[in-house]
PDB file of N, CA and C in Angstrom:
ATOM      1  N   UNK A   1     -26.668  20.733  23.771  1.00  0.00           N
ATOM      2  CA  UNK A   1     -26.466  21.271  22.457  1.00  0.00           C
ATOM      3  C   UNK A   1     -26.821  22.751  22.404  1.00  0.00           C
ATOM      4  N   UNK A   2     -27.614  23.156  23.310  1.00  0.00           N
ATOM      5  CA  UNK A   2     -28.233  24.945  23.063  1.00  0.00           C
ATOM      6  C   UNK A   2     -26.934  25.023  23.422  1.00  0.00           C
ATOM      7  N   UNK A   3     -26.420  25.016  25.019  1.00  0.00           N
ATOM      8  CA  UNK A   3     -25.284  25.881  25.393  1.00  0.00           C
ATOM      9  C   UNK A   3     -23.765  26.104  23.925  1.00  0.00           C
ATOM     10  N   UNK A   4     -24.004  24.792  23.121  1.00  0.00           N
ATOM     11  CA  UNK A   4     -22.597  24.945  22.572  1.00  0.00           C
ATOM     12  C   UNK A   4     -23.608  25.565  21.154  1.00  0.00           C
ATOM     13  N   UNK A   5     -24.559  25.504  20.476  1.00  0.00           N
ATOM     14  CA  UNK A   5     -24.683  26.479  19.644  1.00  0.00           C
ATOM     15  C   UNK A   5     -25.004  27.790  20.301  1.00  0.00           C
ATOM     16  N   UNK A   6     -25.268  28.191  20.883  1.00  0.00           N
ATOM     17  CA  UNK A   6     -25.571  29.448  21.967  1.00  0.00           C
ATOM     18  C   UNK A   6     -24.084  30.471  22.066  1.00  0.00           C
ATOM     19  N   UNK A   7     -23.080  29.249  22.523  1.00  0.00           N
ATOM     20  CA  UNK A   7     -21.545  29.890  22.125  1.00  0.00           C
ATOM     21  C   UNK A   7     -21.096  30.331  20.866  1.00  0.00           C
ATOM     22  N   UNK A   8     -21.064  29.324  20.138  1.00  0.00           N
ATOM     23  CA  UNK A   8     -20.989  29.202  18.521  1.00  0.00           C
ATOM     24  C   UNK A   8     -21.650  30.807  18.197  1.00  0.00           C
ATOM     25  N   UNK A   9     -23.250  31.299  18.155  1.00  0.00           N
ATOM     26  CA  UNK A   9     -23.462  32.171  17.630  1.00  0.00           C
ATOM     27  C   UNK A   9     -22.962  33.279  18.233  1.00  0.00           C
ATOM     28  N   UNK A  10     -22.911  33.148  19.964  1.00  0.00           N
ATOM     29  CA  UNK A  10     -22.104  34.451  20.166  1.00  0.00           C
ATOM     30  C   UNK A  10     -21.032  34.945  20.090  1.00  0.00           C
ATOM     31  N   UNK A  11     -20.283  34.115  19.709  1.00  0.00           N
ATOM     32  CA  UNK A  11     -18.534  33.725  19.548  1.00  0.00           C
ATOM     33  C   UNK A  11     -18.204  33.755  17.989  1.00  0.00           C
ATOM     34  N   UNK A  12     -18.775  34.041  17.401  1.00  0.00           N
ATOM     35  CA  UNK A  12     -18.773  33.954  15.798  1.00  0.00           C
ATOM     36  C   UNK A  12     -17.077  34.046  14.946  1.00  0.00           C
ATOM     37  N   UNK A  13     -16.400  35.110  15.752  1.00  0.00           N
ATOM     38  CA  UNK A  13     -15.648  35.394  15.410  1.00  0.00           C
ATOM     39  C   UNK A  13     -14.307  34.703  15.918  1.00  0.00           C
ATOM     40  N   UNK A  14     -14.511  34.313  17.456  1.00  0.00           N
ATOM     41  CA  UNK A  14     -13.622  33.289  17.550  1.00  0.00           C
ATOM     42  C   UNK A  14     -13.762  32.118  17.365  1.00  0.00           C
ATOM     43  N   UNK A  15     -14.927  31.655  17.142  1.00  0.00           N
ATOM     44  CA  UNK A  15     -14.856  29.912  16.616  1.00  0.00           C
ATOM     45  C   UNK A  15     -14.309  29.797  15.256  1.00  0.00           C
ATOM     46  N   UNK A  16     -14.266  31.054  14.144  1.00  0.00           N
ATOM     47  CA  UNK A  16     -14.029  31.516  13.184  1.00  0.00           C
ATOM     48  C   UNK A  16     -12.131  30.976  13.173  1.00  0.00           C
ATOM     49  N   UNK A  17     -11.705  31.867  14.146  1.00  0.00           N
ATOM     50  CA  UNK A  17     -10.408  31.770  14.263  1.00  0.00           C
ATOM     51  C   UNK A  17      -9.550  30.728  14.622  1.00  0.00           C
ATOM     52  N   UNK A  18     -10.344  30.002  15.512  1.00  0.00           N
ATOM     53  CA  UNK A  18     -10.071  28.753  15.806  1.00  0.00           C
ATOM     54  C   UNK A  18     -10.294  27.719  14.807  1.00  0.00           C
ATOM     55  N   UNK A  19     -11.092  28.025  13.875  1.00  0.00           N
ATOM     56  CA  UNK A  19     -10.852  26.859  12.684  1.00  0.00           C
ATOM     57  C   UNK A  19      -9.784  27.275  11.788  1.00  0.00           C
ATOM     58  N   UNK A  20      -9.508  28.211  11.612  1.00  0.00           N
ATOM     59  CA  UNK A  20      -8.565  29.013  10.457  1.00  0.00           C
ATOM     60  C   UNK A  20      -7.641  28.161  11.300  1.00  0.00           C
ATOM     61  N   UNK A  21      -6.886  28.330  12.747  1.00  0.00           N
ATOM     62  CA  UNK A  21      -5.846  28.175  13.243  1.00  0.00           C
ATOM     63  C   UNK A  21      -5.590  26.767  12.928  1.00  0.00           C
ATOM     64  N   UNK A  22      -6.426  26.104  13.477  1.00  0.00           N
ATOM     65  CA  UNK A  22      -6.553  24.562  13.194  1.00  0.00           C
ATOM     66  C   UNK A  22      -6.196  23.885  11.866  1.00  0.00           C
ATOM     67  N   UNK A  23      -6.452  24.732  10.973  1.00  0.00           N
ATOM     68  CA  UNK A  23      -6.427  24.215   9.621  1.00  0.00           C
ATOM     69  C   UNK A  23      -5.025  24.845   9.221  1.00  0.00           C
ATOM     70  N   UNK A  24      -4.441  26.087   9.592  1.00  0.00           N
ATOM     71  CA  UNK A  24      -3.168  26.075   9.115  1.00  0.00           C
ATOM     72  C   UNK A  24      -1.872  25.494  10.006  1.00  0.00           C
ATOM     73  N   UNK A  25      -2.669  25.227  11.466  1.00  0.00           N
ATOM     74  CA  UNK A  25      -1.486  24.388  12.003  1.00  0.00           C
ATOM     75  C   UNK A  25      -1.027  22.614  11.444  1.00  0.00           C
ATOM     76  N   UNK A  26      -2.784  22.591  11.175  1.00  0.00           N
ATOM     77  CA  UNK A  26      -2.830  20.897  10.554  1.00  0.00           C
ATOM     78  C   UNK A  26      -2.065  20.737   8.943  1.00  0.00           C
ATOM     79  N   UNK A  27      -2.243  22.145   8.128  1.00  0.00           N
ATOM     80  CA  UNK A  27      -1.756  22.144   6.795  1.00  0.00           C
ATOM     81  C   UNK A  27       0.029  22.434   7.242  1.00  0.00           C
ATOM     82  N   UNK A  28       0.461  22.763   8.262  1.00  0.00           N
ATOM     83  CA  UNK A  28       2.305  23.124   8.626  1.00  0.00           C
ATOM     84  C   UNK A  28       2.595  21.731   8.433  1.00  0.00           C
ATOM     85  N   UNK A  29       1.718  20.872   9.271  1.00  0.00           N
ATOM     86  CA  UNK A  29       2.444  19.370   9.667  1.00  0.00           C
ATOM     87  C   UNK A  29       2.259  18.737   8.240  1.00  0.00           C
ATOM     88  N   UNK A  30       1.895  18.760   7.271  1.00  0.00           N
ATOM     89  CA  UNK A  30       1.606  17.571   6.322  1.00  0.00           C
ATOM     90  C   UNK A  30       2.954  17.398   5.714  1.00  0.00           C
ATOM     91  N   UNK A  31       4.259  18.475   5.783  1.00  0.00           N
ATOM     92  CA  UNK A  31       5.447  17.986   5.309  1.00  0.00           C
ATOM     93  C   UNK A  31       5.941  17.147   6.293  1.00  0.00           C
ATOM     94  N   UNK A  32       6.255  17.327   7.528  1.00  0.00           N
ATOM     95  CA  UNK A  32       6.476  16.346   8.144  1.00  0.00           C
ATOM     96  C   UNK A  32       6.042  14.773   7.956  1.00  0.00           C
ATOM     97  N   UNK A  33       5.031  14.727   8.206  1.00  0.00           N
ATOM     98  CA  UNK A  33       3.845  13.417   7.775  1.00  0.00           C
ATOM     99  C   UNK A  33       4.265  12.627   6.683  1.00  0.00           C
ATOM    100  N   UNK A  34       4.356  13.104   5.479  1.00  0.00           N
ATOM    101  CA  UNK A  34       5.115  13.004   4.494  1.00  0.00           C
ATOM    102  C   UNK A  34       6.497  11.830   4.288  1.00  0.00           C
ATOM    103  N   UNK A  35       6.785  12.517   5.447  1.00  0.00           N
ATOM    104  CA  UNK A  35       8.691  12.006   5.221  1.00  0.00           C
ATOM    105  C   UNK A  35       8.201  10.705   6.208  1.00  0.00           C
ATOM    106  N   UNK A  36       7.407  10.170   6.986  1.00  0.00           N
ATOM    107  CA  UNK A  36       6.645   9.368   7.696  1.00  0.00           C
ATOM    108  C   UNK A  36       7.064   7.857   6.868  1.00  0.00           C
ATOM    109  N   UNK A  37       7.323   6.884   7.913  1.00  0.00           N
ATOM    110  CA  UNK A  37       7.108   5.383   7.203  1.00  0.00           C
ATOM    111  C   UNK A  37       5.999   5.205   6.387  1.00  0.00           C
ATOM    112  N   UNK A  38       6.085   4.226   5.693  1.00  0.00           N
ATOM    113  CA  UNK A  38       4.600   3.912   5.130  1.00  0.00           C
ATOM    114  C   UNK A  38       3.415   3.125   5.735  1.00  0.00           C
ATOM    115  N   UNK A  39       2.408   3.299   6.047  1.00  0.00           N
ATOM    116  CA  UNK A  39       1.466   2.688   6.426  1.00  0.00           C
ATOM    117  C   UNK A  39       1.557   1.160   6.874  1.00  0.00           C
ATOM    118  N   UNK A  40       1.818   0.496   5.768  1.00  0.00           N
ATOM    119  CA  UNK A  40       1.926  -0.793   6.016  1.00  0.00           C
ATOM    120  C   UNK A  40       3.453  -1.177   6.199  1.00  0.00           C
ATOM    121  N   UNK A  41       3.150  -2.108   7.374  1.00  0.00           N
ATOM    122  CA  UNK A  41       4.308  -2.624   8.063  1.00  0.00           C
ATOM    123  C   UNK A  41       3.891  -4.352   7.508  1.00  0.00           C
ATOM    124  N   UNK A  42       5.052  -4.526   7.228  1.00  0.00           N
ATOM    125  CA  UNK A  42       5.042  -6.395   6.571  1.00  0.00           C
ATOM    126  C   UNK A  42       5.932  -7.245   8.215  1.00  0.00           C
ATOM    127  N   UNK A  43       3.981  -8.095   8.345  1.00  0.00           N
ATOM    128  CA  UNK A  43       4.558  -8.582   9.148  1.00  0.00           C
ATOM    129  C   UNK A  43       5.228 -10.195   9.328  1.00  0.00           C
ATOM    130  N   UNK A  44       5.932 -10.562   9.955  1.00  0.00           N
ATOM    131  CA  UNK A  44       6.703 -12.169   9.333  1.00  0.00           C
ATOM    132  C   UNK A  44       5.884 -12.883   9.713  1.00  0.00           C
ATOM    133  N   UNK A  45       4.728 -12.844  10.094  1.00  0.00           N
ATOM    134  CA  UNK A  45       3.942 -14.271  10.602  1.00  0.00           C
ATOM    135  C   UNK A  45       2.077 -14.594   9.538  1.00  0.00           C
ATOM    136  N   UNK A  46       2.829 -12.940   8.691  1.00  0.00           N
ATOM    137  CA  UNK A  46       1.400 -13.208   7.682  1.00  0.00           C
ATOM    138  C   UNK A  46       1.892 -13.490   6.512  1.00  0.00           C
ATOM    139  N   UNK A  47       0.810 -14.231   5.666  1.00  0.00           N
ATOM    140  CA  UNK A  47       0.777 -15.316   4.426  1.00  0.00           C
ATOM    141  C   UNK A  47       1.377 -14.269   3.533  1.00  0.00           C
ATOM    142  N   UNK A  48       1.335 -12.722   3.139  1.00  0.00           N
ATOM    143  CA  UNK A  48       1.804 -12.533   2.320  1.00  0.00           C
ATOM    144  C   UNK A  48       3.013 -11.983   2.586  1.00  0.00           C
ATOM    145  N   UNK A  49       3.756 -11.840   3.911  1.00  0.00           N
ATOM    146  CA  UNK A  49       5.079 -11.591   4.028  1.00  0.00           C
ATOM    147  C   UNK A  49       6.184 -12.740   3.381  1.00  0.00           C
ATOM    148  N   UNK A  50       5.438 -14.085   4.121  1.00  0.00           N
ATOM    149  CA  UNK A  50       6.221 -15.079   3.696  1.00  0.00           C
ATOM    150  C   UNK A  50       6.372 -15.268   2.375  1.00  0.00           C
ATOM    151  N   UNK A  51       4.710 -15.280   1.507  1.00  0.00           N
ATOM    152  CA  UNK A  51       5.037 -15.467  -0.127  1.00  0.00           C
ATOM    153  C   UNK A  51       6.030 -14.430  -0.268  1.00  0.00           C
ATOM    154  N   UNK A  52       6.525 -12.948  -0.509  1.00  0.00           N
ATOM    155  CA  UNK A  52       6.761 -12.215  -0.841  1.00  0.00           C
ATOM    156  C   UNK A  52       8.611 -13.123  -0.081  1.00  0.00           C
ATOM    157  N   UNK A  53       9.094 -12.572   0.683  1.00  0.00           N
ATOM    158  CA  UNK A  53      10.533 -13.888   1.048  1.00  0.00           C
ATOM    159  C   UNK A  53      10.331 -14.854   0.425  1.00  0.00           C
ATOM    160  N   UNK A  54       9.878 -15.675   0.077  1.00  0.00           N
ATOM    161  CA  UNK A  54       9.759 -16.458  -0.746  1.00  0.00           C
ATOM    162  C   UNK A  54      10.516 -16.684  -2.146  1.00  0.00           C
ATOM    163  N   UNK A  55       9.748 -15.538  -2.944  1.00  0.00           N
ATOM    164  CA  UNK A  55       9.523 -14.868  -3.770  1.00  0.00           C
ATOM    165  C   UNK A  55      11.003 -14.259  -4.343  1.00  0.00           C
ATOM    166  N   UNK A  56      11.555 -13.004  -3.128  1.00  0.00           N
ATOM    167  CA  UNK A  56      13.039 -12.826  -3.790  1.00  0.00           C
ATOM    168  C   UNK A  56      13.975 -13.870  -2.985  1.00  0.00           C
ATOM    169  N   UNK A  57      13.426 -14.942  -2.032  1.00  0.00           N
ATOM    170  CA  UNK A  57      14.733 -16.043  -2.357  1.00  0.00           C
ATOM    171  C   UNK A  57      15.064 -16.761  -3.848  1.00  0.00           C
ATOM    172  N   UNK A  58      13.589 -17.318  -4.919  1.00  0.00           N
ATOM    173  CA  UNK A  58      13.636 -17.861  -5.580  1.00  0.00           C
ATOM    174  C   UNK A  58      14.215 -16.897  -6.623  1.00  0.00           C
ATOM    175  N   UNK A  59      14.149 -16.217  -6.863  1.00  0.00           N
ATOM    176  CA  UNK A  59      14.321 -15.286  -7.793  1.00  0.00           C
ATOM    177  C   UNK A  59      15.736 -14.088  -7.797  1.00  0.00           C
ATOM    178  N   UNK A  60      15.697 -13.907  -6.879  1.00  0.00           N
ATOM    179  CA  UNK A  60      16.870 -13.459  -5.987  1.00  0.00           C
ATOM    180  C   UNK A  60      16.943 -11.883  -6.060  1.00  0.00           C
ATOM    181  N   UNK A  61      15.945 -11.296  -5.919  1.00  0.00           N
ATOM    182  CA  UNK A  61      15.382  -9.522  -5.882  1.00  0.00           C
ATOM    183  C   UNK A  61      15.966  -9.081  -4.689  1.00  0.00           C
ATOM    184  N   UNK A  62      16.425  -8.492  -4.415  1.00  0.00           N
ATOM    185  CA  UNK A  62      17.339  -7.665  -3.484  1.00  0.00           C
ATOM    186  C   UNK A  62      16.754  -6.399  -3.221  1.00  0.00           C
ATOM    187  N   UNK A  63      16.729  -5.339  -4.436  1.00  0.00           N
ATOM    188  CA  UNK A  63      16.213  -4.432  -5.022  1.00  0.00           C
ATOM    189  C   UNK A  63      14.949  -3.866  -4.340  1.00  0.00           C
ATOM    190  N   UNK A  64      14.365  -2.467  -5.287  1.00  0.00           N
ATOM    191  CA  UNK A  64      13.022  -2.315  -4.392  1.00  0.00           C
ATOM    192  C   UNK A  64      11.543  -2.708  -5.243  1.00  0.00           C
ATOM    193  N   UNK A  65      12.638  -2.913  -6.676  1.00  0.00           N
ATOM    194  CA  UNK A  65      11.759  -3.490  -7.383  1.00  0.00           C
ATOM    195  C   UNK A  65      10.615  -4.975  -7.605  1.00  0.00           C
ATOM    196  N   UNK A  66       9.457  -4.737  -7.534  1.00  0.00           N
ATOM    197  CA  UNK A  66       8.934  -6.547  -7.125  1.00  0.00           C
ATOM    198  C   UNK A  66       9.571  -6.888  -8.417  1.00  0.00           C
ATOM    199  N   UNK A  67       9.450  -8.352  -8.318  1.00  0.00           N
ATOM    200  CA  UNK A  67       9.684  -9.902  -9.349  1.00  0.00           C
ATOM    201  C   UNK A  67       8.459  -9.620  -9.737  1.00  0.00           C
ATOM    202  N   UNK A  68       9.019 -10.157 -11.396  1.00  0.00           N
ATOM    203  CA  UNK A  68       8.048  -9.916 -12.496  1.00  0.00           C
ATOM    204  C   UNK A  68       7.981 -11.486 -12.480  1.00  0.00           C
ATOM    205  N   UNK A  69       6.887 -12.288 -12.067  1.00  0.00           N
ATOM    206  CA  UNK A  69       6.597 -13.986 -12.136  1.00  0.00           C
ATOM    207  C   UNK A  69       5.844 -13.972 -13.475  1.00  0.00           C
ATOM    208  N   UNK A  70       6.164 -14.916 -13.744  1.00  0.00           N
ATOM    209  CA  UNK A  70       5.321 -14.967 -15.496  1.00  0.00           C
ATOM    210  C   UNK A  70       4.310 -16.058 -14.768  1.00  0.00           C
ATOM    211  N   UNK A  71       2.769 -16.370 -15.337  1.00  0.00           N
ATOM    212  CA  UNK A  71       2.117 -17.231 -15.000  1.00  0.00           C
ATOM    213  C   UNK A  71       1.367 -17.764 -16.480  1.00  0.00           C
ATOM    214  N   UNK A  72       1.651 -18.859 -16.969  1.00  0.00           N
ATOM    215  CA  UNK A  72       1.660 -19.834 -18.056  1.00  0.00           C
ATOM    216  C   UNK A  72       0.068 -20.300 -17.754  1.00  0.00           C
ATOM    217  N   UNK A  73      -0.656 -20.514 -18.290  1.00  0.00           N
ATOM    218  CA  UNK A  73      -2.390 -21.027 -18.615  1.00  0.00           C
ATOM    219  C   UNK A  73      -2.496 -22.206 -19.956  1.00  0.00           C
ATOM    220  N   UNK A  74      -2.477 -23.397 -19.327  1.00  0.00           N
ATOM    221  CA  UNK A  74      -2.610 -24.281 -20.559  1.00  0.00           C
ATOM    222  C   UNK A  74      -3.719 -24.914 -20.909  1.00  0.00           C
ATOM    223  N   UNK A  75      -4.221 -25.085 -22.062  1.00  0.00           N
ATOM    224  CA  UNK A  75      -5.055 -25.736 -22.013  1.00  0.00           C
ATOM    225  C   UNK A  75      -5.439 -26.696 -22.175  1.00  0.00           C
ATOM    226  N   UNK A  76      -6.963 -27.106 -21.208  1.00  0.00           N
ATOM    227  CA  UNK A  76      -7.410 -28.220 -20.606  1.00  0.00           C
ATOM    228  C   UNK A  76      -6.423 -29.566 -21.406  1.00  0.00           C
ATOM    229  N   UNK A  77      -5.716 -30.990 -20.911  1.00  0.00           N
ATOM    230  CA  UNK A  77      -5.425 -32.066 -21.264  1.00  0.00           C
ATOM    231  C   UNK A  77      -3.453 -32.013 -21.523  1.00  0.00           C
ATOM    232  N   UNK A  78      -3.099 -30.794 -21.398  1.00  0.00           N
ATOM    233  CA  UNK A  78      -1.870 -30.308 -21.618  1.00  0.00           C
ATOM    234  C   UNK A  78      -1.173 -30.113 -20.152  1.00  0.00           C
ATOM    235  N   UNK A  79      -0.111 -30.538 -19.738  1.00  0.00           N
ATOM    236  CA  UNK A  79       0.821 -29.856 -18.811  1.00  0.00           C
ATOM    237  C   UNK A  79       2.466 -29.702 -19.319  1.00  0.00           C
ATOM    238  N   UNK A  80       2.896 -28.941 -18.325  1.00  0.00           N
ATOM    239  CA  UNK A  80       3.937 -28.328 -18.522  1.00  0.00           C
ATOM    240  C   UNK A  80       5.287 -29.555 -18.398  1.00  0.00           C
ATOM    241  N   UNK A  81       4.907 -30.681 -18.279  1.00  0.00           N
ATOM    242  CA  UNK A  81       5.387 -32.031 -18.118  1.00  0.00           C
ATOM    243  C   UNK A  81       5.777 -32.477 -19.607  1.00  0.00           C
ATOM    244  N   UNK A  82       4.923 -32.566 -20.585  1.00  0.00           N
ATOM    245  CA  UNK A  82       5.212 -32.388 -21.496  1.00  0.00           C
ATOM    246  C   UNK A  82       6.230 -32.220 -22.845  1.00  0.00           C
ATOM    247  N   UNK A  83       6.979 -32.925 -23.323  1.00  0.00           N
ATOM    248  CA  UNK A  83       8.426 -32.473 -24.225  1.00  0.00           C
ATOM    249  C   UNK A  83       8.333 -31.151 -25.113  1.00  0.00           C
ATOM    250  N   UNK A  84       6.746 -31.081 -25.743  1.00  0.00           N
ATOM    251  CA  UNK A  84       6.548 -30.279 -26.906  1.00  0.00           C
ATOM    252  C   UNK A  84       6.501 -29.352 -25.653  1.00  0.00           C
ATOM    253  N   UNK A  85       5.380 -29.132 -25.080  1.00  0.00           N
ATOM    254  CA  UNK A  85       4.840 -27.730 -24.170  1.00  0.00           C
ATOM    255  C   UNK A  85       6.156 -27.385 -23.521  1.00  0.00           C
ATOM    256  N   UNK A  86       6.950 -28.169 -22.446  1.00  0.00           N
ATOM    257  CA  UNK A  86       8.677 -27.841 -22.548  1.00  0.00           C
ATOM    258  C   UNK A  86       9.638 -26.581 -23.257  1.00  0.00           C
ATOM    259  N   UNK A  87       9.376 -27.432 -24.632  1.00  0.00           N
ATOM    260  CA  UNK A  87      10.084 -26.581 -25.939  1.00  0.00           C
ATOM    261  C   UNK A  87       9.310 -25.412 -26.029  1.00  0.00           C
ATOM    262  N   UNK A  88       7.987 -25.141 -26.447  1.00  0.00           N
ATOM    263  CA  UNK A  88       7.320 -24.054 -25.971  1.00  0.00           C
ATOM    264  C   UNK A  88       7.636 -22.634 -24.943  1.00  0.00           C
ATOM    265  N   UNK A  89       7.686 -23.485 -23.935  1.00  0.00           N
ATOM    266  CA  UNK A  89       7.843 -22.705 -22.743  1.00  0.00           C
ATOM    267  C   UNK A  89       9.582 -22.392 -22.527  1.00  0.00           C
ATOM    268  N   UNK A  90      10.370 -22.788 -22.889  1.00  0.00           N
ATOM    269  CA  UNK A  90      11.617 -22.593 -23.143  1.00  0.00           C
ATOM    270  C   UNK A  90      11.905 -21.449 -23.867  1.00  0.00           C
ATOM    271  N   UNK A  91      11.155 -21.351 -25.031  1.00  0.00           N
ATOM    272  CA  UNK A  91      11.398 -20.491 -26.375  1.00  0.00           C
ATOM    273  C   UNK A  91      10.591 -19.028 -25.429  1.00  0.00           C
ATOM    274  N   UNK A  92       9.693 -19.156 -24.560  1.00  0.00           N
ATOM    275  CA  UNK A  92       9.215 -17.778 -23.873  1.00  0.00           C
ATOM    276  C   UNK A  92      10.413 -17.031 -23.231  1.00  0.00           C
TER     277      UNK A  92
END
């Protein structure tokens, strides 16, 4: 560690330059980077690739837009089995 602060203080001016450089070669690339895939890659053998296929088979989303799933909450002694709750859920 002496030898590389030892450089550092005698070098002041080029370690100086070498960060400037660094930082405007690293700030050139960020348009590139940019135009870059996205991070996450969907893969076919995980649980939420499949829900998601799933998902625009049932529904039939093509698009880049997700499916808007409605999710219904009844309460306790009630299901969606029901004639009245049926009519209910029809009229949504």
């Amino acid at each position: 560690m002496e030898r590389l602060s030892g450089f550092v203080l005698r070098h002041r001016l080029l370690v100086v330059l070498a960060w400037l450089a660094l930082t405007l070669g690293g700030g050139s690339t960020v348009g590139m980077m940019q135009s870059r895939p996205a991070l996450t890659v969907p893969l076919p053998s995980k649980p939420g690739f499949v829900a998601s296929a799933r998902i625009a088979a049932l529904y039939h989303t093509g698009g880049p837009a997700a499916p808007a799933v409605i999710v219904v909450r009844l309460p306790p002694g009630l299901t969606a089995g029901l004639p009245a709750v049926r009519a209910e859920l029809g009229q949504l």
